[in-house]
N, C-alpha and C. Protein backbone atom coordinates (compact mmCIF):
# COMPACT_ATOMS: atom_id res chain seq x y z
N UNK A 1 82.16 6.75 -101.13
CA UNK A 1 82.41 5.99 -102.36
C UNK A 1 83.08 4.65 -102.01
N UNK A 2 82.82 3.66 -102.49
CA UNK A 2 83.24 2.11 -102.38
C UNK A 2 84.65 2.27 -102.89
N UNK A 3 85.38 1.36 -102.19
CA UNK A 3 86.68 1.30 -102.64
C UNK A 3 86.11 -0.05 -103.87
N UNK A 4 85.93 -0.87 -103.60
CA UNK A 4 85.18 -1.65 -104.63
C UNK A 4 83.54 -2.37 -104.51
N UNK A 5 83.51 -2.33 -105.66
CA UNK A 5 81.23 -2.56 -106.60
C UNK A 5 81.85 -3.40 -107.21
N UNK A 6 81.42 -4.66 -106.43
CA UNK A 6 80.92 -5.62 -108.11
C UNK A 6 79.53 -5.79 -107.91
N UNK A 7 79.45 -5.70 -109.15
CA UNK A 7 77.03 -5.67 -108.91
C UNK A 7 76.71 -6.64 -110.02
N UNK A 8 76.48 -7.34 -109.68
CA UNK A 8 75.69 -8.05 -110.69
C UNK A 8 76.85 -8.99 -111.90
N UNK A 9 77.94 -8.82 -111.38
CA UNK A 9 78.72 -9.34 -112.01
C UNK A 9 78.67 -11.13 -113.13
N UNK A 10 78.55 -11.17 -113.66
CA UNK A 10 78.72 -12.69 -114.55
C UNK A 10 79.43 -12.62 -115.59
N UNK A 11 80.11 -14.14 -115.53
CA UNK A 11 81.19 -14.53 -116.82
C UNK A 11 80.77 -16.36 -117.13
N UNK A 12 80.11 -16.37 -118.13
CA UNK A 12 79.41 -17.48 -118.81
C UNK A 12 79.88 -18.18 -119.92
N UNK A 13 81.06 -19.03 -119.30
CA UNK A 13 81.75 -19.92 -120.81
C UNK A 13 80.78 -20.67 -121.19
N UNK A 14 81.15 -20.46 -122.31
CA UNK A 14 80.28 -21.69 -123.57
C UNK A 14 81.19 -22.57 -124.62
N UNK A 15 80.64 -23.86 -124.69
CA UNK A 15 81.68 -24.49 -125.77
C UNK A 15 81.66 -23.97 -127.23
N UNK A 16 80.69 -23.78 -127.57
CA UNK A 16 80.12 -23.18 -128.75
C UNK A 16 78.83 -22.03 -128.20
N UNK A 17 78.94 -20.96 -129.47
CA UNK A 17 77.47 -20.12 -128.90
C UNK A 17 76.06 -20.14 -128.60
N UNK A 18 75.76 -21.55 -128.74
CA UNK A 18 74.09 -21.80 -128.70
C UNK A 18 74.41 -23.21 -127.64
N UNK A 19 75.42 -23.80 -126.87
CA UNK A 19 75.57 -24.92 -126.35
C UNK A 19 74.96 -24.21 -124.53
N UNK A 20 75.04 -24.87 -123.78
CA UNK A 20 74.69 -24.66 -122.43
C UNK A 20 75.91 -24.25 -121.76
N UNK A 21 76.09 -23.18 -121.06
CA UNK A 21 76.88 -22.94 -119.72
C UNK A 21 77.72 -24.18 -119.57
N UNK A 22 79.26 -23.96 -119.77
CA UNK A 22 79.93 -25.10 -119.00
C UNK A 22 80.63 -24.75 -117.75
N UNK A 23 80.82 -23.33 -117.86
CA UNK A 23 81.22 -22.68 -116.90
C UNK A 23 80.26 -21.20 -116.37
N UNK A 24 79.85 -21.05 -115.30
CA UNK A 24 78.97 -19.50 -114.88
C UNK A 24 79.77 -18.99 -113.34
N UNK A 25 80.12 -18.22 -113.37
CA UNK A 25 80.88 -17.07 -112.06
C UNK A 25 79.42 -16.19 -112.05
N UNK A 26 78.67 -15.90 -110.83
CA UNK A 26 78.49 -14.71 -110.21
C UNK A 26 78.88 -14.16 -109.35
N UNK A 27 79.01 -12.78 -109.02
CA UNK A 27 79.29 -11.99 -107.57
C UNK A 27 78.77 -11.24 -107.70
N UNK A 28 78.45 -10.41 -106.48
CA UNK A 28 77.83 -9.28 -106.36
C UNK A 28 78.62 -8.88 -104.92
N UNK A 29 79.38 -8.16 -104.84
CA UNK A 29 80.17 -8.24 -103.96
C UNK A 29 80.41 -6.01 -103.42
N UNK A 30 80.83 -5.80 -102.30
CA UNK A 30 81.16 -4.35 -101.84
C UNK A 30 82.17 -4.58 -100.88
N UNK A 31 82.90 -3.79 -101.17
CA UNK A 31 83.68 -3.09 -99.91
C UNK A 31 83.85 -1.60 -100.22
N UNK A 32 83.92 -0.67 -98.45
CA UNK A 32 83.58 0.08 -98.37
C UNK A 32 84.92 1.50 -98.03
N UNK A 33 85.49 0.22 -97.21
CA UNK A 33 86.71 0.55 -96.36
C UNK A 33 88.11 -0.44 -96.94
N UNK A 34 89.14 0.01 -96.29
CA UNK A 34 90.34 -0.93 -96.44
C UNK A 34 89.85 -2.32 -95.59
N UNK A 35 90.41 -3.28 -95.80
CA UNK A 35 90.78 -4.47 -94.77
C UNK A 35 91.43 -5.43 -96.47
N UNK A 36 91.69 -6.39 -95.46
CA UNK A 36 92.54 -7.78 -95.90
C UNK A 36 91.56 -8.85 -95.83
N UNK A 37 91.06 -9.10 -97.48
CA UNK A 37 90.13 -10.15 -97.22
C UNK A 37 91.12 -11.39 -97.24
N UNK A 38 90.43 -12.40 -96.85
CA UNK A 38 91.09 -13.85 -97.31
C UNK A 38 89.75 -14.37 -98.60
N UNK A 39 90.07 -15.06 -99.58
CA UNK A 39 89.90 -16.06 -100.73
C UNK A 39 90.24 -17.73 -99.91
N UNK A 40 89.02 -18.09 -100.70
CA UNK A 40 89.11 -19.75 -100.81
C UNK A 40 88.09 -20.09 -101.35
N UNK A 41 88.74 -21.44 -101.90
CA UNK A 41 87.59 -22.66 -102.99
C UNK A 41 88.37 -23.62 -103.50
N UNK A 42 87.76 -24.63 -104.11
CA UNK A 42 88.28 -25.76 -104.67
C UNK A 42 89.31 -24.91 -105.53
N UNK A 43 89.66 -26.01 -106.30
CA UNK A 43 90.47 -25.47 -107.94
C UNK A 43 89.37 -25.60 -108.30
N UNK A 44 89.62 -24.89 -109.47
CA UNK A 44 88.66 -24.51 -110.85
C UNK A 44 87.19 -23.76 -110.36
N UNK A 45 87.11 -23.98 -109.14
CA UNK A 45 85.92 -23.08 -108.57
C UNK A 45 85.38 -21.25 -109.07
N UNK A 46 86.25 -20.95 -109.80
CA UNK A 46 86.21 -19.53 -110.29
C UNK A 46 87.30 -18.08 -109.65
N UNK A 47 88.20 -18.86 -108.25
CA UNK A 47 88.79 -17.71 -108.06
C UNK A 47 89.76 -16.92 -109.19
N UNK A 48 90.56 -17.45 -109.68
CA UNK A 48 91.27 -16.45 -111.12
C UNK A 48 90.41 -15.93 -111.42
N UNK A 49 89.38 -16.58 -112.25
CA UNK A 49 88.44 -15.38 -113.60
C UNK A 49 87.76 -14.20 -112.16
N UNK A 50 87.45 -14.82 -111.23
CA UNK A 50 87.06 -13.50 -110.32
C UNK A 50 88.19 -12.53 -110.21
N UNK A 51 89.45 -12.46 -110.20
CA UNK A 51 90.46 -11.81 -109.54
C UNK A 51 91.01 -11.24 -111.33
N UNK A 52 90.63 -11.93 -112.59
CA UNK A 52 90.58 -11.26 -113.94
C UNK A 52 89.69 -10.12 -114.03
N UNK A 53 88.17 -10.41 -113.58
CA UNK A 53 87.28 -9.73 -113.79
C UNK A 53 87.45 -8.61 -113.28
N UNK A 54 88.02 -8.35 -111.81
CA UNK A 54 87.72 -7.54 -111.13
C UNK A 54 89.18 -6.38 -111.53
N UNK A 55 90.18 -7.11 -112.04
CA UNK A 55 91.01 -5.93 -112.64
C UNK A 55 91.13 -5.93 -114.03
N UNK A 56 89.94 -6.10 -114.63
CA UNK A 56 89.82 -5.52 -116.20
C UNK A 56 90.35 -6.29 -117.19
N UNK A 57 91.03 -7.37 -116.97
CA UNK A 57 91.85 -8.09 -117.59
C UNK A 57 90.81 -8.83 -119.05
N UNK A 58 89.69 -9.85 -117.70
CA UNK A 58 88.41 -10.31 -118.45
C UNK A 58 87.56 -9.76 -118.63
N UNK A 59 86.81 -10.11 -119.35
CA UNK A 59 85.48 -9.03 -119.79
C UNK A 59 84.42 -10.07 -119.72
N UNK A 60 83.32 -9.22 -118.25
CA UNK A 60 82.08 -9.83 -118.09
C UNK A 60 81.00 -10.23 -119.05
N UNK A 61 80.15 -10.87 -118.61
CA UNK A 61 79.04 -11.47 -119.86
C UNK A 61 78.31 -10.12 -119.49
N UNK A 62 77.89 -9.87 -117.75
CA UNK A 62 76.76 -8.99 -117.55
C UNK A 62 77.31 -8.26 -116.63
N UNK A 63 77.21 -7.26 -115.97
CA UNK A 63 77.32 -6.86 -114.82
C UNK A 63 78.58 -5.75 -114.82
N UNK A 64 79.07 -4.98 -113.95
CA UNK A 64 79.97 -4.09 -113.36
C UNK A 64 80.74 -4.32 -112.65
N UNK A 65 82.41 -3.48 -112.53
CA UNK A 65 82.79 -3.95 -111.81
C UNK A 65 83.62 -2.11 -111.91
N UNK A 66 83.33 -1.53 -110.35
CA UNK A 66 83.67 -0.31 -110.05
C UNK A 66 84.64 -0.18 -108.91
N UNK A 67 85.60 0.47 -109.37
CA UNK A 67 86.68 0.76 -108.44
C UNK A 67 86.97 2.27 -108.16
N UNK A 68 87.04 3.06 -106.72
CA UNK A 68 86.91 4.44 -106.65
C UNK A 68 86.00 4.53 -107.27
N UNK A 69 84.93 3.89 -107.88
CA UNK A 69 83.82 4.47 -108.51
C UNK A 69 83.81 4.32 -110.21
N UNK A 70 84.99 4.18 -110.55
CA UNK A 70 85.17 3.99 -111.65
C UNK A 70 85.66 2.72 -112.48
N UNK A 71 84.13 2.70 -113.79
CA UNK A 71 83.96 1.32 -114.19
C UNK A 71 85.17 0.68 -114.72
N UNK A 72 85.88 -0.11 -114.48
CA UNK A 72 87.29 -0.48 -114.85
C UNK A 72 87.21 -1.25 -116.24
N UNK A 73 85.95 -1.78 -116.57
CA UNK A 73 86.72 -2.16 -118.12
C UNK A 73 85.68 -0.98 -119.22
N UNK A 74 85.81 -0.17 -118.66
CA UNK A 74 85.61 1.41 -119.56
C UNK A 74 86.97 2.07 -119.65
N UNK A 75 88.00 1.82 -118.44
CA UNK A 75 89.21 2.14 -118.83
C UNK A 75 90.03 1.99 -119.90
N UNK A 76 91.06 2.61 -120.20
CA UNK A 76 92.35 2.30 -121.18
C UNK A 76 93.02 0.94 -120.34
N UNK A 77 92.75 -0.36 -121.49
CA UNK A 77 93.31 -1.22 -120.83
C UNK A 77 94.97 -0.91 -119.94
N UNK A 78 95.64 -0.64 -120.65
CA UNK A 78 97.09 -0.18 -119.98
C UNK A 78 97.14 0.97 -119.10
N UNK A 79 96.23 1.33 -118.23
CA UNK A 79 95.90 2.16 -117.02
C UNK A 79 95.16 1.45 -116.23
N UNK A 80 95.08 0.27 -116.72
CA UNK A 80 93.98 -0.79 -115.28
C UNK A 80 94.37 -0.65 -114.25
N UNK A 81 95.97 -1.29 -114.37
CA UNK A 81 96.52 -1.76 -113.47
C UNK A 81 96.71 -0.39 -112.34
N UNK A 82 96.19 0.66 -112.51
CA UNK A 82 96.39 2.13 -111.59
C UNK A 82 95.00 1.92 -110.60
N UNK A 83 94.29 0.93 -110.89
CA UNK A 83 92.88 0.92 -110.50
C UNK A 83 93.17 -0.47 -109.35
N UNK A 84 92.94 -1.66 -109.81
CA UNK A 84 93.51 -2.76 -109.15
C UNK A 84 94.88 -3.63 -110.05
N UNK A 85 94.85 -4.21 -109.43
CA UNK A 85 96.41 -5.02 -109.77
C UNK A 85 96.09 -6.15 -109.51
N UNK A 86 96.89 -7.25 -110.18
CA UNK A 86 96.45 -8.79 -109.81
C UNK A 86 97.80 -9.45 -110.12
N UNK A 87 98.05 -9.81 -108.59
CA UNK A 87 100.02 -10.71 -108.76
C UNK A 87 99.54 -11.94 -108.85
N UNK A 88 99.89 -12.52 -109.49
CA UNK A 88 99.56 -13.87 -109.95
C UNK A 88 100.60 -15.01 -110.40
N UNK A 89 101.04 -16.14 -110.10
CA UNK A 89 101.60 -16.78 -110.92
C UNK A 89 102.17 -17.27 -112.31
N UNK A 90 103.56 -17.22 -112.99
CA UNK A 90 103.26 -17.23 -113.96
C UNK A 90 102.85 -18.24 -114.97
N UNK A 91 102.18 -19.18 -114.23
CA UNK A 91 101.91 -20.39 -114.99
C UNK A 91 99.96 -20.04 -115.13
N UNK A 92 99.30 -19.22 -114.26
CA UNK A 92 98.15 -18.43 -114.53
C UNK A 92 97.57 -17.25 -115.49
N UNK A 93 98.91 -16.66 -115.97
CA UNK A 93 98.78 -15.57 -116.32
C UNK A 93 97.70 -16.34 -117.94
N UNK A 94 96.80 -15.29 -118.32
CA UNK A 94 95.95 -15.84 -119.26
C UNK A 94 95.57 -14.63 -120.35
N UNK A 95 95.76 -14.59 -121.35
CA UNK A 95 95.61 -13.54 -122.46
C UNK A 95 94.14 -13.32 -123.41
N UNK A 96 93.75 -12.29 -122.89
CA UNK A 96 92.40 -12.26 -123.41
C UNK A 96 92.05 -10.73 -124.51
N UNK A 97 91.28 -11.37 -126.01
CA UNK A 97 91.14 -10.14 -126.61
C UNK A 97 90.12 -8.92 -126.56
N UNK A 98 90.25 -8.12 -126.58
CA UNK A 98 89.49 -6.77 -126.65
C UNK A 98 89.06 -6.34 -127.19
N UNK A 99 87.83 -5.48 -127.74
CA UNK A 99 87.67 -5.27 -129.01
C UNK A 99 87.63 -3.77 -128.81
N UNK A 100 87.47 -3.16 -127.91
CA UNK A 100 87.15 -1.38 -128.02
C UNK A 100 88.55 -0.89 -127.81
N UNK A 101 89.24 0.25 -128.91
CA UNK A 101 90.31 0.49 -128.74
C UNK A 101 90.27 1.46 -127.75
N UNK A 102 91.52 1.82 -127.04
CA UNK A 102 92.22 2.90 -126.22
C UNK A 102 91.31 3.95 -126.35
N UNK A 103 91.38 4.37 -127.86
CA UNK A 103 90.97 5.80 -127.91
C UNK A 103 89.44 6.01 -127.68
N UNK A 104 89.30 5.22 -127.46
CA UNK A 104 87.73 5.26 -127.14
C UNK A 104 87.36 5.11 -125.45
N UNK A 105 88.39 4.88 -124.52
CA UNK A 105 87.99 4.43 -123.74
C UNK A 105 88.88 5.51 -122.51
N UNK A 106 88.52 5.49 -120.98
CA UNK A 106 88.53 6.47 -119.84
C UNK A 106 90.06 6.16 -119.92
N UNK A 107 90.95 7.69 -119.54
CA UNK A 107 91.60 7.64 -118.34
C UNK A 107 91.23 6.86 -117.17
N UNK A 108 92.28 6.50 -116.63
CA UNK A 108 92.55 5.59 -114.96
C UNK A 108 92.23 6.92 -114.27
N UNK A 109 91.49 7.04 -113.22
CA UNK A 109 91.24 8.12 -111.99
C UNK A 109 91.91 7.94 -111.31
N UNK A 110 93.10 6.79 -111.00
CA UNK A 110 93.48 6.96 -110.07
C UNK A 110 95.61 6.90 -110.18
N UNK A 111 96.12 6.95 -109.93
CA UNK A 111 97.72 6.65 -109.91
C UNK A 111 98.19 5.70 -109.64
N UNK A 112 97.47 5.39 -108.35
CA UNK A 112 98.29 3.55 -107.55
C UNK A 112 96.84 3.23 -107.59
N UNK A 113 97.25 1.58 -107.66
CA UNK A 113 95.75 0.52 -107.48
C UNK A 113 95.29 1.26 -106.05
N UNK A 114 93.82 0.96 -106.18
CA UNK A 114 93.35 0.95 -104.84
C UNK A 114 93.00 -0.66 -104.11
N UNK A 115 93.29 -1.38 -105.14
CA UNK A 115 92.89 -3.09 -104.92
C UNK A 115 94.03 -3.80 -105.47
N UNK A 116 94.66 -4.40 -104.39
CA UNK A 116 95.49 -5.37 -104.92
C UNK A 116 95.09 -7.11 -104.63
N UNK A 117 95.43 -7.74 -105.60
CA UNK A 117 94.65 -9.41 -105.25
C UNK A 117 96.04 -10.14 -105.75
N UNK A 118 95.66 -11.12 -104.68
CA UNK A 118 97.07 -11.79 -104.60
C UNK A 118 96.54 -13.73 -104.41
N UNK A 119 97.18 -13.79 -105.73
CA UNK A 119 96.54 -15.08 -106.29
C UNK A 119 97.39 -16.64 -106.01
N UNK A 120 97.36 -16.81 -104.47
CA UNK A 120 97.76 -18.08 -104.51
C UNK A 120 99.66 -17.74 -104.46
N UNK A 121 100.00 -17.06 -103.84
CA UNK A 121 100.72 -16.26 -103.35
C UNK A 121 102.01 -17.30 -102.45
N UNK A 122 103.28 -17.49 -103.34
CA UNK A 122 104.38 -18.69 -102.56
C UNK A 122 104.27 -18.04 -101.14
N UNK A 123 104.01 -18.85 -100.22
CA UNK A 123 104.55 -18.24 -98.85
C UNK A 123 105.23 -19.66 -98.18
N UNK A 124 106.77 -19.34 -98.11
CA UNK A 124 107.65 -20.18 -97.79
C UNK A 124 107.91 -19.76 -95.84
N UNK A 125 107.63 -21.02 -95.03
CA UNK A 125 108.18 -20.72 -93.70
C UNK A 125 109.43 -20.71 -93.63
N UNK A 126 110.67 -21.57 -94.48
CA UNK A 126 111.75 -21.60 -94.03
C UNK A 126 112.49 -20.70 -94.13
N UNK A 127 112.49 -19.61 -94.96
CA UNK A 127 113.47 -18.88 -95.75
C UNK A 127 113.21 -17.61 -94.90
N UNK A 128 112.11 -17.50 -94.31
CA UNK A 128 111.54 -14.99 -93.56
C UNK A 128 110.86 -14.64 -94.72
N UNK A 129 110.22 -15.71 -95.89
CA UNK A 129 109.56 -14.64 -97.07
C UNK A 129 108.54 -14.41 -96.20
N UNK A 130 107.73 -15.32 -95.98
CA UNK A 130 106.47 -15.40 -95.02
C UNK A 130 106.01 -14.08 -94.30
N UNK A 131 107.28 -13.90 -93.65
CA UNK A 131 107.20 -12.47 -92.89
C UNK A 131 107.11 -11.45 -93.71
N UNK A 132 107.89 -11.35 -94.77
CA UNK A 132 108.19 -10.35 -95.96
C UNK A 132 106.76 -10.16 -96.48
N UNK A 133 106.14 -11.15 -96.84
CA UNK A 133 104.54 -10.95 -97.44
C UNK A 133 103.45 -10.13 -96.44
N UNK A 134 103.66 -10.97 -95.19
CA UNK A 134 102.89 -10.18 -93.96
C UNK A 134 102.46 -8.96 -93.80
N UNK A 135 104.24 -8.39 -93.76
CA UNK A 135 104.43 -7.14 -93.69
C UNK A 135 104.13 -6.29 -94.93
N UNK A 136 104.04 -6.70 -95.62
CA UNK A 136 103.27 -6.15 -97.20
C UNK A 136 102.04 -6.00 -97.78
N UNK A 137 101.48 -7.06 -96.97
CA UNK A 137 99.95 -7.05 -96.85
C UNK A 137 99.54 -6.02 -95.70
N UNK A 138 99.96 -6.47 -95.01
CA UNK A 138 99.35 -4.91 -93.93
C UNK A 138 99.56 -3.78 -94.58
N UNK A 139 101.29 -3.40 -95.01
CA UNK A 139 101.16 -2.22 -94.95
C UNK A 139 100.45 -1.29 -96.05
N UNK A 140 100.14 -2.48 -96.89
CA UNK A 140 99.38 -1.79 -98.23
C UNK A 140 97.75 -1.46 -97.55
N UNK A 141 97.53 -2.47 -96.58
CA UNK A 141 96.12 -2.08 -95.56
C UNK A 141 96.22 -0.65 -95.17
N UNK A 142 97.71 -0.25 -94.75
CA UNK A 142 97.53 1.00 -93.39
C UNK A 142 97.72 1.81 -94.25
N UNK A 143 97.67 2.06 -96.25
CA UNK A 143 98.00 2.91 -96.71
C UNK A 143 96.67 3.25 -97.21
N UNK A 144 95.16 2.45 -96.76
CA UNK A 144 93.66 2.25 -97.40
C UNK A 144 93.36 1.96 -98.96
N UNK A 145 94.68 0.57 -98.47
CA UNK A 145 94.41 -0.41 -100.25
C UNK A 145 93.23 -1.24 -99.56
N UNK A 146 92.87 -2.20 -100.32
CA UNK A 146 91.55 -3.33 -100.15
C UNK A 146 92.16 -4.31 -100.62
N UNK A 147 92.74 -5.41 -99.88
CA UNK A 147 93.68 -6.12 -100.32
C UNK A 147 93.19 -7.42 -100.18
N UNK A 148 93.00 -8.33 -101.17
CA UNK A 148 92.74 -10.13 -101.01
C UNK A 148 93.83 -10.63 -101.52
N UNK A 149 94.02 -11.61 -100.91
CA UNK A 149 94.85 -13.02 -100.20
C UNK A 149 94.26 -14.26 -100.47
N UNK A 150 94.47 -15.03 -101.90
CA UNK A 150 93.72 -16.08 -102.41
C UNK A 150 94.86 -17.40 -101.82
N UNK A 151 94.07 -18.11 -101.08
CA UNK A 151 95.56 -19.42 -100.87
C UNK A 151 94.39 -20.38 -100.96
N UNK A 152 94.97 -21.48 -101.45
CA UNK A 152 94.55 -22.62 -101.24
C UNK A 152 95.20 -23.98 -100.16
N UNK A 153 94.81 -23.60 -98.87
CA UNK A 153 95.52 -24.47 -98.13
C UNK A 153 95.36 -25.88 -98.39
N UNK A 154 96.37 -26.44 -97.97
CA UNK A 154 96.74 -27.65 -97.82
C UNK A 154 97.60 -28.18 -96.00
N UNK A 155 98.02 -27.33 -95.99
CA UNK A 155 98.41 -27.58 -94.16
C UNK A 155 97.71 -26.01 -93.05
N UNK A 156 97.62 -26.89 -91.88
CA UNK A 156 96.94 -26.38 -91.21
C UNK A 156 97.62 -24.67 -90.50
N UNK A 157 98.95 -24.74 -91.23
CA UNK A 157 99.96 -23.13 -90.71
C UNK A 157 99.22 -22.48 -91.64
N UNK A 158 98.74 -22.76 -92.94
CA UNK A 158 98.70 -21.97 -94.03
C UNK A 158 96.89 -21.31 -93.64
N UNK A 159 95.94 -22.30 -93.02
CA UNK A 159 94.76 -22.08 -92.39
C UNK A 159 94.84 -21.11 -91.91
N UNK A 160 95.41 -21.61 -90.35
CA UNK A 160 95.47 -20.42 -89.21
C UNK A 160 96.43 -19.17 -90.22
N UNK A 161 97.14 -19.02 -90.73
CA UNK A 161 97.65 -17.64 -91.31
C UNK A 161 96.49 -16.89 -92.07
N UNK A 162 95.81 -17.45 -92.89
CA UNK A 162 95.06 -16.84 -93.35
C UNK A 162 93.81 -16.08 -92.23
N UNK A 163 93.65 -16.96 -91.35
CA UNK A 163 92.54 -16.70 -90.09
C UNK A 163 92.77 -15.58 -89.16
N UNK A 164 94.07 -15.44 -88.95
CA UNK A 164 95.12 -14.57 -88.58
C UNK A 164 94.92 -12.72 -89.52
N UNK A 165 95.25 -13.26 -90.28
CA UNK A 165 95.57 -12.17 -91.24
C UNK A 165 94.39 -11.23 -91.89
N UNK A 166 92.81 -12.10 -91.66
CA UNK A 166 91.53 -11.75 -92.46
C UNK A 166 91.06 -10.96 -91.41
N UNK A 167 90.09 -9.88 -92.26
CA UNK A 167 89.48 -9.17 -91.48
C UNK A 167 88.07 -9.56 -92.38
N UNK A 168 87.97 -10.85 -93.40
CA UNK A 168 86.49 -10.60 -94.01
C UNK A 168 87.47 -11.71 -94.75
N UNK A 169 86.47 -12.50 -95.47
CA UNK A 169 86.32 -13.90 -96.12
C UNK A 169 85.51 -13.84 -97.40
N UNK A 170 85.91 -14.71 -98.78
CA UNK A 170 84.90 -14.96 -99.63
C UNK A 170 85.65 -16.43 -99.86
N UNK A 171 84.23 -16.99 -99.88
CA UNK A 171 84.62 -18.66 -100.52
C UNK A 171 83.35 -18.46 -101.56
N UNK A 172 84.56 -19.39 -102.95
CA UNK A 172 83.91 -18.97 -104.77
C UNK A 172 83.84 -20.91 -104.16
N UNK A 173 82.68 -20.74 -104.59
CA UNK A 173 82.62 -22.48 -104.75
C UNK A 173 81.67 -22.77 -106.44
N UNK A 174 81.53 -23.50 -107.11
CA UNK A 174 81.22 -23.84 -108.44
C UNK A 174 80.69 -22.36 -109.01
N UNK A 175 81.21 -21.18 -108.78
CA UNK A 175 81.11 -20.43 -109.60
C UNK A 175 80.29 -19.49 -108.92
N UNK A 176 80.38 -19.85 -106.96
CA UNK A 176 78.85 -18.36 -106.79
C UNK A 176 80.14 -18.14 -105.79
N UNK A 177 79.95 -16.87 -105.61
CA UNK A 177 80.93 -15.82 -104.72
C UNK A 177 80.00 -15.92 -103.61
N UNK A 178 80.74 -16.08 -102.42
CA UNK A 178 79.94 -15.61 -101.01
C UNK A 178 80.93 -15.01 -100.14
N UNK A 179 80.66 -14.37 -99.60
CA UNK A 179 81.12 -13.27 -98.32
C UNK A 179 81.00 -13.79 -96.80
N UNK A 180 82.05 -13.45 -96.05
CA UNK A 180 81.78 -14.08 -94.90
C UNK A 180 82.34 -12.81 -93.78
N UNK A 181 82.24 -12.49 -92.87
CA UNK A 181 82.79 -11.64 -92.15
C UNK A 181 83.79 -12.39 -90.97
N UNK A 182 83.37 -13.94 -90.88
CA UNK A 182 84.80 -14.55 -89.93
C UNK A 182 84.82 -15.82 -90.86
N UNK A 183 85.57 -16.52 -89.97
CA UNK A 183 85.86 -17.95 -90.00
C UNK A 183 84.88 -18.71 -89.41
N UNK A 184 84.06 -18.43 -88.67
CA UNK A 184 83.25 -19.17 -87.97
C UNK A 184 82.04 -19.06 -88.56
N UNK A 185 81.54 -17.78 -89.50
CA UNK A 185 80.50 -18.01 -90.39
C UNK A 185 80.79 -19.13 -91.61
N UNK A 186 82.13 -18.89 -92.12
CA UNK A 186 82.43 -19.83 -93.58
C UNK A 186 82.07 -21.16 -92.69
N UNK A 187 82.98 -22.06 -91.90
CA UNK A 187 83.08 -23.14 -91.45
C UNK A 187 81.11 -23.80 -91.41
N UNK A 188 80.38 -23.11 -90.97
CA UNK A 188 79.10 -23.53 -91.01
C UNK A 188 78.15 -23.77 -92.17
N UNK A 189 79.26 -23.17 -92.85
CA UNK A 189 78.37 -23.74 -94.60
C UNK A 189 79.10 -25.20 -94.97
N UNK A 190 78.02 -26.38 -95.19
CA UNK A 190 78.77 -27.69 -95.08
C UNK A 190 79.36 -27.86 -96.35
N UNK A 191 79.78 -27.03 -97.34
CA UNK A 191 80.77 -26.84 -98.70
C UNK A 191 81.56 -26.21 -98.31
N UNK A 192 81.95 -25.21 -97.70
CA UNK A 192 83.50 -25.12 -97.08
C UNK A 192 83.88 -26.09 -95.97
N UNK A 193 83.11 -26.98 -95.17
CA UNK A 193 83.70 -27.63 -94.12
C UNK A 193 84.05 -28.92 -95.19
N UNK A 194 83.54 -29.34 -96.39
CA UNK A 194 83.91 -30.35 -97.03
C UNK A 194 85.03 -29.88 -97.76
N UNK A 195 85.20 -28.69 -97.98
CA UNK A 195 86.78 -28.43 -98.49
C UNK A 195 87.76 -28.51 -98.00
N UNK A 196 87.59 -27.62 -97.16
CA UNK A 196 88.73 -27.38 -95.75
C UNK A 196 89.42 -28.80 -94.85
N UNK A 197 87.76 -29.40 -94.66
CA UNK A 197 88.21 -31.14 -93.84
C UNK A 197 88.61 -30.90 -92.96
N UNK A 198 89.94 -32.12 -92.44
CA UNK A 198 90.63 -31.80 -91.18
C UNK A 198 91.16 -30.50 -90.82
N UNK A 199 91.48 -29.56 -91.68
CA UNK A 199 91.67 -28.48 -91.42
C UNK A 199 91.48 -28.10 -90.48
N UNK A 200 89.95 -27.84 -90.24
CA UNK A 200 89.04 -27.19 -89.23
C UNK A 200 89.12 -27.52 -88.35
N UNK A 201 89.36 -29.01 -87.76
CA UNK A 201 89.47 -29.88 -86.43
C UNK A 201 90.07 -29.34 -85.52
């Protein structure tokens, strides 16, 4: 069983209901096993609403999104968070309505998330948080969580940490999810080498 299915996943803003797409997210995304992905993309590229979608928060236009197997926005919203979890900033946090009540909807299968996503995540060198996060990210790895690590670098420590730390890659660029298994596959797509820039040098 997948620790996480997204299949076919889409979320399609519209200004009005008959206007054109101003915004479209796809993924179609698996993992099978634990590891520590790394996240990257512009801003506004779609990582939040991906890291909403995937813990129940948002609600897709089309598609699934299965954790342990189980469809997470079939859950009781207030048992999501037993499924995946999403730490996030609080200037991100975003409130969205529901329309199917509780009583209509699954028990959580599980107790603790099996997915935790970590959205752009302070990591300070001066202070030992840095280390503090490290060690938190692994150890939620060695306990067989599925853990992503969304940063948006800007200096080249924050690069190599992430390069360091990944065992698997997705860069969301205008709204399409892609998968990478290193750093050396992302870097060869010429939309992450135009993000990244000197970075890479």
């Amino acid at each position: 069983m997948a620790l996480l299915h997204v299949d076919r996943l889409s979320k399609v803003y519209r200004r009005h209901r008959f206007a054109r797409p101003s915004f479209e997210l796809n993924a179609t995304l698996q993992f099978d096993a634990p590891a520590v992905i790394g996240v990257l993309g512009p801003n506004g590229s779609g990582k939040t609403t991906l890291f909403e979608l995937i813990t129940g928060l948002n609600q897709p236009t089309s598609g699934t999104v299965r954790v342990h197997g189980q469809a997470i926005h079939r859950v009781k919203r207030s048992q999501r968070g037993q499924l995946a979890r999403h730490y996030h900033q609080s200037y991100q946090m975003r409130h969205f309505r529901e329309w199917t009540p509780e009583l209509l909807q699954q028990g959580a299968s599980l107790a603790e998330a099996a997915v935790h996503l970590f959205d752009e995540p302070q990591l300070n060198t001066q202070d030992g948080y840095i280390g503090f996060m490290l060690r938190f990210f692994r150890r939620l790895r060695s306990e067989g969580k599925l853990v992503f690590v969304c940063l948006h670098p800007n200096e080249r420590w924050q690069l190599d940490l992430l390069r360091e730390l990944s065992e698997g890659l997705l860069f969301v660029h205008g709204g399409a999810v892609s998968q990478f298994a290193d750093f050396g596959a992302l870097a060869a797509r010429p939309e992450a080498r135009e993000y990244l820039g000197a970075l890479l040098d």
